[in-house]
Protein backbone atom coordinates (compact mmCIF):
# COMPACT_ATOMS: atom_id res chain seq x y z
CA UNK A 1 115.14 -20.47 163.25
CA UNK A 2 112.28 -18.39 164.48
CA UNK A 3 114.22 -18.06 167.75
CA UNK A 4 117.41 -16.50 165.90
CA UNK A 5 114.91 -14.33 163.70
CA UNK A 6 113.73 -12.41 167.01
CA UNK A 7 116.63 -12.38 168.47
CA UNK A 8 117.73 -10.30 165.33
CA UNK A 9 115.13 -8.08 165.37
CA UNK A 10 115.52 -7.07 168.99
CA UNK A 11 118.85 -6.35 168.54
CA UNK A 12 117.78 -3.85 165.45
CA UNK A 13 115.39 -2.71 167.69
CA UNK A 14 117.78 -1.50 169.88
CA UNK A 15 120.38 -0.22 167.44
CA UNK A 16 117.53 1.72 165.68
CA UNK A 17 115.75 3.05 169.36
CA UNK A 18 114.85 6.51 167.85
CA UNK A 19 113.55 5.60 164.69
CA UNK A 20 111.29 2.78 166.72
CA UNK A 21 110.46 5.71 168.83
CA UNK A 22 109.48 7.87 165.85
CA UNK A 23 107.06 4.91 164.43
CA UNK A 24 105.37 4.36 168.01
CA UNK A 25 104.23 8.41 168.07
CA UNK A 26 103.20 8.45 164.73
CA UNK A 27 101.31 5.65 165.40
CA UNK A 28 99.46 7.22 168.40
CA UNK A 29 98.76 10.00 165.89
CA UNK A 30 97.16 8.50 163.67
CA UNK A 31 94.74 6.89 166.34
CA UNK A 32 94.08 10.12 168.04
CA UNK A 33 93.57 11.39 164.75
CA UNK A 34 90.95 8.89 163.90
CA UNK A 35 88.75 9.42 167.50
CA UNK A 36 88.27 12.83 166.86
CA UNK A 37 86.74 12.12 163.11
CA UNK A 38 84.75 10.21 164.89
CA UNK A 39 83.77 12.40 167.02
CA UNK A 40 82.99 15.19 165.07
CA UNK A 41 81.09 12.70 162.53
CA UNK A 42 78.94 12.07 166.05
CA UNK A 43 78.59 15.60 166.58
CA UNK A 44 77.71 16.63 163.03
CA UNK A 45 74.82 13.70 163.34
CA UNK A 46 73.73 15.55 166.92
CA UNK A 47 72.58 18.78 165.10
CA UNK A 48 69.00 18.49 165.70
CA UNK A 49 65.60 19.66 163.52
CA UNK A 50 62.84 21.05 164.22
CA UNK A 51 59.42 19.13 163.05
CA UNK A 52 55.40 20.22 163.15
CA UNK A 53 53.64 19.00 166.44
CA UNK A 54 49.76 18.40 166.05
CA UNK A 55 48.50 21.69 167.18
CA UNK A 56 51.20 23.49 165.16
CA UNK A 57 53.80 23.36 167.70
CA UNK A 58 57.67 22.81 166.95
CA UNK A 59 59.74 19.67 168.60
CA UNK A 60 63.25 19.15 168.06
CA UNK A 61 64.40 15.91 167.04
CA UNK A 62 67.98 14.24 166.41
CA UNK A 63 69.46 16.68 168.21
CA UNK A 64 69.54 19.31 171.41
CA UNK A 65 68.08 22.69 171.42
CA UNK A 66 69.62 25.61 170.22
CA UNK A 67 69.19 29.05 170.43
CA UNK A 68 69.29 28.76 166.23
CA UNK A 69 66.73 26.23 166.67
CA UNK A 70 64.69 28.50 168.97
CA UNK A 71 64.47 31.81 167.24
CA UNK A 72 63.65 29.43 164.27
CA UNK A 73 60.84 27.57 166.03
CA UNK A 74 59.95 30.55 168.20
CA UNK A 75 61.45 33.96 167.31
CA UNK A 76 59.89 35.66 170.05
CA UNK A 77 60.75 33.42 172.88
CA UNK A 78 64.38 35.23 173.77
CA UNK A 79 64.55 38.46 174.38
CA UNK A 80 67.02 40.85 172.58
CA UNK A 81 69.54 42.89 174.53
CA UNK A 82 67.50 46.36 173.17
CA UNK A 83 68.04 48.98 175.87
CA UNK A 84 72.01 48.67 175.78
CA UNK A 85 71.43 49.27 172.25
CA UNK A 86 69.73 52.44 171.98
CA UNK A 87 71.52 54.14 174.77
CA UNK A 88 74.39 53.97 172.15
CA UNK A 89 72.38 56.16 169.51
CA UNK A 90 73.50 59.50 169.47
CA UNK A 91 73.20 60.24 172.80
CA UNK A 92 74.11 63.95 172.72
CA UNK A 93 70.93 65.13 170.97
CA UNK A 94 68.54 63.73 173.83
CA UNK A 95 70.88 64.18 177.05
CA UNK A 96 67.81 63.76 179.58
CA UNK A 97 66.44 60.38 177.92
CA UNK A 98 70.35 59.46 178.34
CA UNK A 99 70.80 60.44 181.49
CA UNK A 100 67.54 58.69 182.53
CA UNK A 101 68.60 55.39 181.28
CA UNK A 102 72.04 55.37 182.60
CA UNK A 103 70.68 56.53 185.80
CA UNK A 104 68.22 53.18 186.08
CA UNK A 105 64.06 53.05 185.62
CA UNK A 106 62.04 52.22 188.81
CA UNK A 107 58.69 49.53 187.56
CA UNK A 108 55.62 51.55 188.13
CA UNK A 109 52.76 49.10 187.79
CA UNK A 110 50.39 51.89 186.21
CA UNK A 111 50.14 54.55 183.73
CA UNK A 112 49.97 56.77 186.96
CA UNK A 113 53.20 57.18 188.90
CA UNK A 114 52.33 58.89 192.71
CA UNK A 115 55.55 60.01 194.19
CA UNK A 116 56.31 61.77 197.35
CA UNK A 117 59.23 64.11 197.92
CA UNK A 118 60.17 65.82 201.41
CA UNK A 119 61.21 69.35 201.73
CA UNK A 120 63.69 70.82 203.98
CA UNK A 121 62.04 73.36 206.88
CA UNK A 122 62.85 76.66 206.14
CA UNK A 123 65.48 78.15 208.28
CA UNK A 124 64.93 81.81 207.17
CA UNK A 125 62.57 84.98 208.22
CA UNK A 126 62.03 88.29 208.26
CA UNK A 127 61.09 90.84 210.79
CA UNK A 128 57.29 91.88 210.23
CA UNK A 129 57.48 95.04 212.97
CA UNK A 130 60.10 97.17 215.07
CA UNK A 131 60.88 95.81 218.51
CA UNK A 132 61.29 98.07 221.08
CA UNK A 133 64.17 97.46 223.59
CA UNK A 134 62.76 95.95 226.66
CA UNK A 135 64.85 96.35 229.50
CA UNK A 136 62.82 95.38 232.50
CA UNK A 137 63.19 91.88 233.99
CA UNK A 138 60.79 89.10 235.36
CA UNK A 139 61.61 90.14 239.00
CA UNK A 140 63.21 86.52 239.78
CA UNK A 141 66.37 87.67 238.04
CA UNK A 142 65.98 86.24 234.52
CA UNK A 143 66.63 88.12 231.28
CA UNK A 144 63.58 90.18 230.29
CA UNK A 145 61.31 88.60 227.77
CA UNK A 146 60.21 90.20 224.29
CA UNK A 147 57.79 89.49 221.72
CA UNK A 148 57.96 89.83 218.26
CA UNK A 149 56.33 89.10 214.97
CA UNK A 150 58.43 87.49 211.35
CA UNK A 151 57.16 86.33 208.11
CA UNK A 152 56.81 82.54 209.42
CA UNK A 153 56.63 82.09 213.25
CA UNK A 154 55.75 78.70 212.33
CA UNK A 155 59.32 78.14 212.04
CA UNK A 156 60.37 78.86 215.60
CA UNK A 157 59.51 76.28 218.39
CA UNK A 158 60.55 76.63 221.79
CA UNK A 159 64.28 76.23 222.91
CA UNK A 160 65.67 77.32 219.23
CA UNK A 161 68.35 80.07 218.72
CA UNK A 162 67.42 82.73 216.44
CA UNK A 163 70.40 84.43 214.88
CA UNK A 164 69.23 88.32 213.90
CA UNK A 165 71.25 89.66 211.36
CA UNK A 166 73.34 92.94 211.09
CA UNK A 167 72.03 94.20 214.63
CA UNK A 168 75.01 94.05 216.69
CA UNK A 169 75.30 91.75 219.70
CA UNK A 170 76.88 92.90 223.40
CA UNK A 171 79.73 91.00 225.54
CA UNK A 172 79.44 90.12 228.96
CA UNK A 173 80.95 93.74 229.85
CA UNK A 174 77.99 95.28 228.27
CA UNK A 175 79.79 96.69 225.35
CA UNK A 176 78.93 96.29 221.50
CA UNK A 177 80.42 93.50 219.73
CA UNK A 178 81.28 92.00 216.58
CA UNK A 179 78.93 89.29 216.81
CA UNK A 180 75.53 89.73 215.70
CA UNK A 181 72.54 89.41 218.45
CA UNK A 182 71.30 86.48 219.28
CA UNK A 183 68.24 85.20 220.72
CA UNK A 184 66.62 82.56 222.72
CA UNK A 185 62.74 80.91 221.89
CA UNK A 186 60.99 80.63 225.14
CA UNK A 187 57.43 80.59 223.28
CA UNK A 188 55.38 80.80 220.86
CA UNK A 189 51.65 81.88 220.54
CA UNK A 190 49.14 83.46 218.42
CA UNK A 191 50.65 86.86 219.71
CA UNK A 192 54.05 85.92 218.34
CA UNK A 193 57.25 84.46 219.30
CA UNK A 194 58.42 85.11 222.79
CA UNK A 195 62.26 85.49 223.14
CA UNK A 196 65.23 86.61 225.18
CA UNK A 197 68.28 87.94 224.47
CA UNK A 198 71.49 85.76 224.50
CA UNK A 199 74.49 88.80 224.37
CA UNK A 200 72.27 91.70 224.84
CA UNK A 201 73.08 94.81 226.19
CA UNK A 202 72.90 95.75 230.27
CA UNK A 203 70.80 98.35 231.22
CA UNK A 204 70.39 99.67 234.25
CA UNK A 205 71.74 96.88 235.93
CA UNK A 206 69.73 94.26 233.77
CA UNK A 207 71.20 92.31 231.79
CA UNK A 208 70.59 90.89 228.53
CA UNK A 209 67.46 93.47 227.31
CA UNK A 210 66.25 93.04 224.15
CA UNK A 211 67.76 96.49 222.21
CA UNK A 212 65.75 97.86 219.22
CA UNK A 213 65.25 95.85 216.13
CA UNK A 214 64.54 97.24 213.05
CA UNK A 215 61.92 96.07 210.70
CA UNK A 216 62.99 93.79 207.44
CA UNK A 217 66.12 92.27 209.10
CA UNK A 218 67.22 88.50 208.46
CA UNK A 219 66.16 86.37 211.17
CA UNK A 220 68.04 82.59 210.85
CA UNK A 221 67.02 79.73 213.05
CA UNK A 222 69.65 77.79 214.40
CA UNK A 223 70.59 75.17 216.80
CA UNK A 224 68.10 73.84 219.74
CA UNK A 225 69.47 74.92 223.38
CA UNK A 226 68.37 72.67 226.01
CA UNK A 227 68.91 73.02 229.72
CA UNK A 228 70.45 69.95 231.95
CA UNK A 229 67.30 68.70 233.54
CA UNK A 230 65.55 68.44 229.79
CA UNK A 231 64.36 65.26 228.55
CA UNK A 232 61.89 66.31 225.72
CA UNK A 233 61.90 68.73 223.24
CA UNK A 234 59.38 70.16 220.97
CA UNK A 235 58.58 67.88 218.55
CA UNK A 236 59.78 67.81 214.37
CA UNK A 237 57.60 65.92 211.93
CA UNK A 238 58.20 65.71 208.36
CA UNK A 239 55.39 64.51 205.65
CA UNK A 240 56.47 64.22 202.46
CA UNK A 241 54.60 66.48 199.70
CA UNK A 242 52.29 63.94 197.05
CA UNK A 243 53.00 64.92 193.47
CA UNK A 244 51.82 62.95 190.07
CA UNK A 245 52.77 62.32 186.94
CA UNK A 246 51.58 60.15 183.92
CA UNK A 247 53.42 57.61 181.66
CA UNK A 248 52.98 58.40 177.70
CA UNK A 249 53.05 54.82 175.40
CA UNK A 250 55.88 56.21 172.89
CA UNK A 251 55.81 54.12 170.06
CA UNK A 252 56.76 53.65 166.74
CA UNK A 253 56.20 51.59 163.35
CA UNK A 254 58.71 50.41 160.60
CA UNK A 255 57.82 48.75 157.50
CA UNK A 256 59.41 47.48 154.23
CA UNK A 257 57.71 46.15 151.81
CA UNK A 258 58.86 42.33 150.46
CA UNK A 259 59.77 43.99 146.94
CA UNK A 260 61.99 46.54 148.31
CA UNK A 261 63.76 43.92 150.44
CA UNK A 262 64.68 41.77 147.49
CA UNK A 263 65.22 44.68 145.18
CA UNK A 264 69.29 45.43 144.38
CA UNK A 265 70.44 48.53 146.01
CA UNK A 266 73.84 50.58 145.51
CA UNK A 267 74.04 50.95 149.16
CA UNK A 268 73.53 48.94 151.67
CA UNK A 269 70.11 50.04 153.50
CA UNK A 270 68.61 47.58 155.09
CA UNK A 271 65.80 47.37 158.03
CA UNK A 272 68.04 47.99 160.63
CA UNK A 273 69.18 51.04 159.27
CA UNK A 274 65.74 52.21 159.21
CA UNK A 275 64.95 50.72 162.33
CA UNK A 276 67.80 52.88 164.15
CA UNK A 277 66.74 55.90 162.07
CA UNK A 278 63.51 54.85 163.85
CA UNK A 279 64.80 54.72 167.25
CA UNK A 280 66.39 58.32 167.04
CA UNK A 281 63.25 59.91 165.83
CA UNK A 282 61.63 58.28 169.00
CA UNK A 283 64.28 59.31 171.23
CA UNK A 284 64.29 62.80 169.85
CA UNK A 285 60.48 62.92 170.71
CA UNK A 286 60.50 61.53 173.99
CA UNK A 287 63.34 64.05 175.22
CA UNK A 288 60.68 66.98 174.01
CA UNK A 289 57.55 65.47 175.75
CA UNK A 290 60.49 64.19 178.98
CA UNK A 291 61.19 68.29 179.50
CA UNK A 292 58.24 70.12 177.96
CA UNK A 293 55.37 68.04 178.40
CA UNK A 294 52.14 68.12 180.05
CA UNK A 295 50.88 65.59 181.99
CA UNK A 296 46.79 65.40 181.17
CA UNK A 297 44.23 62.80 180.33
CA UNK A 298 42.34 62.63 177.17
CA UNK A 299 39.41 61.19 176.08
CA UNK A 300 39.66 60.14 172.31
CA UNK A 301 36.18 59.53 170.77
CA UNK A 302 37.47 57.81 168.10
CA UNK A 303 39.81 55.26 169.70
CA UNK A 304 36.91 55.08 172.35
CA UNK A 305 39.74 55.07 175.46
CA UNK A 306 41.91 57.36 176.91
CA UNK A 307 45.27 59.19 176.03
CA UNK A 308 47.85 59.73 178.92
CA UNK A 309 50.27 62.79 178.30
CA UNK A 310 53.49 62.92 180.45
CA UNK A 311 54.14 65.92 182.52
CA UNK A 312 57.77 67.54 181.55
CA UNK A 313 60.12 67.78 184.34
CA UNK A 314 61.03 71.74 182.84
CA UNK A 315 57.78 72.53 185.23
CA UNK A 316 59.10 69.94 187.88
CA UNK A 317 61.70 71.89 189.00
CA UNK A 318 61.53 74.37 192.24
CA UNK A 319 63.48 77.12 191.52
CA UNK A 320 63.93 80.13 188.95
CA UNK A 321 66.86 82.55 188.16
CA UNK A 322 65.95 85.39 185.62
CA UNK A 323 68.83 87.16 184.04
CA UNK A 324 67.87 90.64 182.42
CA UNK A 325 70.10 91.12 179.74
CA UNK A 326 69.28 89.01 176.71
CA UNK A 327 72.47 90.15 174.96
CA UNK A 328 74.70 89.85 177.11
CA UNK A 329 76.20 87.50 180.06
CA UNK A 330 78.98 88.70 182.64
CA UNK A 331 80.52 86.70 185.10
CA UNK A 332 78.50 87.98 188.06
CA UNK A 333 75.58 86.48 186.30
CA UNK A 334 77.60 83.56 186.39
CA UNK A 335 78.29 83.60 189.69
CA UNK A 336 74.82 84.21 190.48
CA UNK A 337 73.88 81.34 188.58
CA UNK A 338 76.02 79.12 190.58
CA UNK A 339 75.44 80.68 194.10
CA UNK A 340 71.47 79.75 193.55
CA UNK A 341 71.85 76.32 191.91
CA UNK A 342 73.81 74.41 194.45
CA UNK A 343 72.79 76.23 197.54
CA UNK A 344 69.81 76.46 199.98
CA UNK A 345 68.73 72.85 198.60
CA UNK A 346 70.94 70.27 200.29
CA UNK A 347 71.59 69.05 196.69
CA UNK A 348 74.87 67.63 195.18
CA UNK A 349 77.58 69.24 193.90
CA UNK A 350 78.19 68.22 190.75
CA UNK A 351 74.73 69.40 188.36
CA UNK A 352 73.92 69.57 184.81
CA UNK A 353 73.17 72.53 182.57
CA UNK A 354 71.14 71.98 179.66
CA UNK A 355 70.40 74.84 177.99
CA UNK A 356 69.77 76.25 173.84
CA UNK A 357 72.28 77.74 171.63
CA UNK A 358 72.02 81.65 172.66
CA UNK A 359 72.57 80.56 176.23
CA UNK A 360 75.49 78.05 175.86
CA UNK A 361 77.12 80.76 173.28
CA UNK A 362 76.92 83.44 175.66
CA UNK A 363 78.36 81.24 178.56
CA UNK A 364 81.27 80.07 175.88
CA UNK A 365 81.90 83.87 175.36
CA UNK A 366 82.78 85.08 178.82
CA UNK A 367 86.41 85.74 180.13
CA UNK A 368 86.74 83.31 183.23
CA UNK A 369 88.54 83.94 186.51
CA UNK A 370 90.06 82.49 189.21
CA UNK A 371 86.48 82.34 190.37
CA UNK A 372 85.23 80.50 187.69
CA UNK A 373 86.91 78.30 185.79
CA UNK A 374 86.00 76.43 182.65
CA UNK A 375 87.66 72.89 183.27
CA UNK A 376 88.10 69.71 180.76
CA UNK A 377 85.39 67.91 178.60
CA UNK A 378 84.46 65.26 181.13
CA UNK A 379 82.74 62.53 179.19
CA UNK A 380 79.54 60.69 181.91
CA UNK A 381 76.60 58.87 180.78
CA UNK A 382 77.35 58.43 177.54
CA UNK A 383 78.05 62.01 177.15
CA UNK A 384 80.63 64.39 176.88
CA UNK A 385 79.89 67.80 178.67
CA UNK A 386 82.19 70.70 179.47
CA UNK A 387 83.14 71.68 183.25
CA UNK A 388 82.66 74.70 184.70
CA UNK A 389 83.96 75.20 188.46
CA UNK A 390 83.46 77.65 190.77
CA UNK A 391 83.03 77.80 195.01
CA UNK A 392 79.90 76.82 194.88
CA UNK A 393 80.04 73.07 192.96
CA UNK A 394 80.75 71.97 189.35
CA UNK A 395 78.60 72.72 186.09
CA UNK A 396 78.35 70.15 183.36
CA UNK A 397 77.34 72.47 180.33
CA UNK A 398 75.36 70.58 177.41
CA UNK A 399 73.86 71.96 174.66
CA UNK A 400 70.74 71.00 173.85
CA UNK A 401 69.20 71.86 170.48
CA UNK A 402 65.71 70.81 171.79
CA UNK A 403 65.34 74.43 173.72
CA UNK A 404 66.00 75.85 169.81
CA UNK A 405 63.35 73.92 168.42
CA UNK A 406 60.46 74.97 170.76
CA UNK A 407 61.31 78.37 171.01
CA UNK A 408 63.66 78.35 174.55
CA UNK A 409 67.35 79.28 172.97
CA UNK A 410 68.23 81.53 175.52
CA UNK A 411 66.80 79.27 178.41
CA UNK A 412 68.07 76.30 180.11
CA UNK A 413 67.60 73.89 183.11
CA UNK A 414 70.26 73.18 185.92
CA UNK A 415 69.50 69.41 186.84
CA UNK A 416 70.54 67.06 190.05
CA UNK A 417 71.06 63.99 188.36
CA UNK A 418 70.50 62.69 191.88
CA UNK A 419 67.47 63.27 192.14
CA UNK A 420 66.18 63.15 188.69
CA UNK A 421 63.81 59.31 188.43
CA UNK A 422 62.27 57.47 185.84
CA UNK A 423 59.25 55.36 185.89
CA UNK A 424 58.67 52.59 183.25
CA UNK A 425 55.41 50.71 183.01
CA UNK A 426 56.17 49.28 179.77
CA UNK A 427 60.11 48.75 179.14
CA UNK A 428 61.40 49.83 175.55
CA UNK A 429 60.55 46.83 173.44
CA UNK A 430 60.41 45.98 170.27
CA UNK A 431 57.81 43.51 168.15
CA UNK A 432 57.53 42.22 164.82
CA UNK A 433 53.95 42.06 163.34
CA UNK A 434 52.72 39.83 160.71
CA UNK A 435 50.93 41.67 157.84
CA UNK A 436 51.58 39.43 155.49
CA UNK A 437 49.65 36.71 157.61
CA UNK A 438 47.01 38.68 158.36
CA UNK A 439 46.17 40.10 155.09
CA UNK A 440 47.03 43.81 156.18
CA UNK A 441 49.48 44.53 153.58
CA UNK A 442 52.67 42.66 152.04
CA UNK A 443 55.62 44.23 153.94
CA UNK A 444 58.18 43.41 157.27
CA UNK A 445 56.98 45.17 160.02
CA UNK A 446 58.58 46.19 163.15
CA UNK A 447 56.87 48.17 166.29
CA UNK A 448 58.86 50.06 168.93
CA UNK A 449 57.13 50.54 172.44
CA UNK A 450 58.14 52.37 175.64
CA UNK A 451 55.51 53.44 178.48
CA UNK A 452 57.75 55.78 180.95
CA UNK A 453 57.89 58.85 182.56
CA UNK A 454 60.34 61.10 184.46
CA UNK A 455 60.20 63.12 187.61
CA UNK A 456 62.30 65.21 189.82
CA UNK A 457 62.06 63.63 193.53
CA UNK A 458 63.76 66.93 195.02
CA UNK A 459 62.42 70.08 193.09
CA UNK A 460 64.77 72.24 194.85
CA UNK A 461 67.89 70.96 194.05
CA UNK A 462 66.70 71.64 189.93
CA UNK A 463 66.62 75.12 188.73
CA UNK A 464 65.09 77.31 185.47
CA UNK A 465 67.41 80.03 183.77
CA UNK A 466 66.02 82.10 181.23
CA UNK A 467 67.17 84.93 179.59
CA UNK A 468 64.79 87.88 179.59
């Protein structure tokens, strides 16, 4: 009997194969189904707790650590993410603090930053006397020699080529040329630079005298000329030049009291809002004391310790252009302007203009030309500037509304962001303090901190303009 029973139900089995199908997957269901309640019943029990140690410490038990568990147990044990935050507070009004932060801090481990920067050698003199033509020869056959007198012999070693402007040069027929004279550094003494003359003229069957040179020309040093049998030549050392500046401790304090936390308000203000009220205010002050400041050392009686003052970079940089006219701007000045900021300095060619409203209105107000031309808005560092282009390099014009508040409207400051460094001793932090704990006064407190500084490495690449 029980032999013809399963022999019945295998053969409904297999008239009925889908719907046995259909019970078998529901069936696995239901079992997966069940291990993952179980699971997550396991993992619900795994949240952990935090209990009191002896010493008032905090352990976890019945559970793994957390980060919920940690800023619970210890608030101040991982650090927030705060400098990515503030660089996103209206960077526009402090441009140099933005540009600063984008650019990357350096860790000075003191209030004092040294720094050394290294010139270029000057390339350029002037004539201090007349030279008269000299048109007799050693005897041996060699060009006659000369002496004469610039601004900076110092300059001029042997073996340079001295290139003397606008006083005409001679071919190898004797005639005048094009080309301006050249000349050759044999010496140089306390009497002055001895020198020959590469094209000069041919007198009296000498060639290459030295013809007259007037006083006040341009006098450019160029390449070294070396003969086949030289090994050496004269020697060029560098040293860099030592400047200083000081970190300032920026800080600053918000506080709400417990009432006004837990009082209803039609809006919602809360501490962050005042915090990154906070942080603007601080930023705003900071780009001030960044260009204006000066860098000193205080003594303050009261506090019984000293104050460090950062040094501005406005008096950092190496190089000044004075425009007359404080009503109006042309385009020569413009050109002017550009000419002087991005040569003679070996700088970059893309620079930043920051500058107050009667500048940047002036500059908005001129016609441009195929010689300069006002490009897009190019948006870098956070910021979005307008381009100005011209022969010479690119201008990224900013206003900055910090030159109206001291005074400086129709001033402004050509940057190399290049060469433009900050020093941190204390990075921008922020720290709660316990009032309440320590019987100061019943509120939430908050401290902001930042001990930094900012320098220009190259002075000459960075430029003043101001607006007599």
């Amino acid at each position: 009997m029980k032999t013809n029973n399963f022999i019945k139900t295998v053969r409904w089995m297999r008239n009925h194969k889908k719907l046995v199908l259909f019970v078998i997957i529901m069936i696995l269901i239901a079992i997966m189904a069940s291990c993952m309640d179980g699971n997550s019943s396991s993992a619900t029990l795994a949240v952990g707790m935090l209990v009191a140690g002896v010493e008032d410490g905090k352990h976890v038990v019945d559970g793994p650590l957390t980060t919920d568990l940690t800023h619970e147990g210890s608030p101040d044990l991982l650090l927030n993410e705060i400098d990515q935050q503030i660089v996103k507070i209206r960077p526009m009004s402090t441009p140099i603090d933005q540009i600063s932060r984008y650019a990357g801090s350096k860790h000075s481990g003191s209030m004092i930053v040294d720094y050394y920067s290294v010139d270029t050698k000057p390339t350029k003199a002037t004539l201090s006397d007349d030279v008269a033509p000299v048109n007799e020869s050693g005897g041996d056959g060699s060009s006659p020699i000369g002496v004469i007198n610039t601004s900076n012999n110092d300059i001029f070693d042997p073996t340079d080529t001295i290139l003397v402007q606008n006083t005409p040069g001679y071919d190898a027929t004797g005639k005048e040329s094009r080309q301006d004279l050249m000349l050759y550094v044999v010496s140089r003494d306390n009497n002055g630079v001895s020198v020959m003359a590469v094209n000069g003229p041919t007198v009296g069957g000498v060639a290459n005298c030295i013809p007259e040179i007037s006083k006040g020309v341009s006098l450019v040093r160029m390449g070294r000329a070396a003969s086949e049998l030289d090994v050496q030549s004269p020697q060029f050392e560098a040293l860099p030049v030592k400047s200083r500046n000081l970190c300032q401790i920026f800080k600053m304090q918000v506080e709400q009291s417990t009432l006004q936390r837990l009082a209803n308000k039609e809006v919602g203000w809360t501490m962050s809002d005042q915090e990154e009220a906070a942080v603007y205010d601080m930023r705003l002050g900071m780009e001030k004391s960044f260009l204006f400041g000066s860098a000193r050392q205080l003594w303050d009686n009261n506090k019984k310790e000293y104050v460090y003052f950062t040094g501005g970079i406005w008096n950092q940089a190496g190089k000044d252009m004075f425009i007359e006219s404080a009503t109006e701007l042309t385009v020569n000045n413009m050109v002017e302007m550009m000419r002087q900021a991005f040569t003679g300095n070996a700088g970059s060619k893309r620079k930043i203009l920051v500058g107050g409203s009667g500048l940047i209105s002036r500059i908005s107000k001129l016609d441009y030309t195929r010689v300069i031309t006002a490009g897009q808005h190019v948006s870098k560092w956070g910021i979005d500037f307008t381009e100005l282009r011209s022969k010479f390099g690119c201008l990224y014009v900013l206003l900055s509304e910090v030159f109206d508040e001291v005074g400086m409207e129709n001033c402004g400051l050509i940057i190399d962001p290049e060469y433009i460094q900050k020093y941190t001793h204390i990075p921008f932090s922020t720290e709660q303090l316990n009032l309440k704990k320590s019987g100061v006064r019943n509120v939430d407190a908050l401290v902001m901190t930042e001990a930094s500084c900012l320098v220009l490495r190259y002075p000459k690449a960075h430029m003043r303009v101001q607006m007599m």
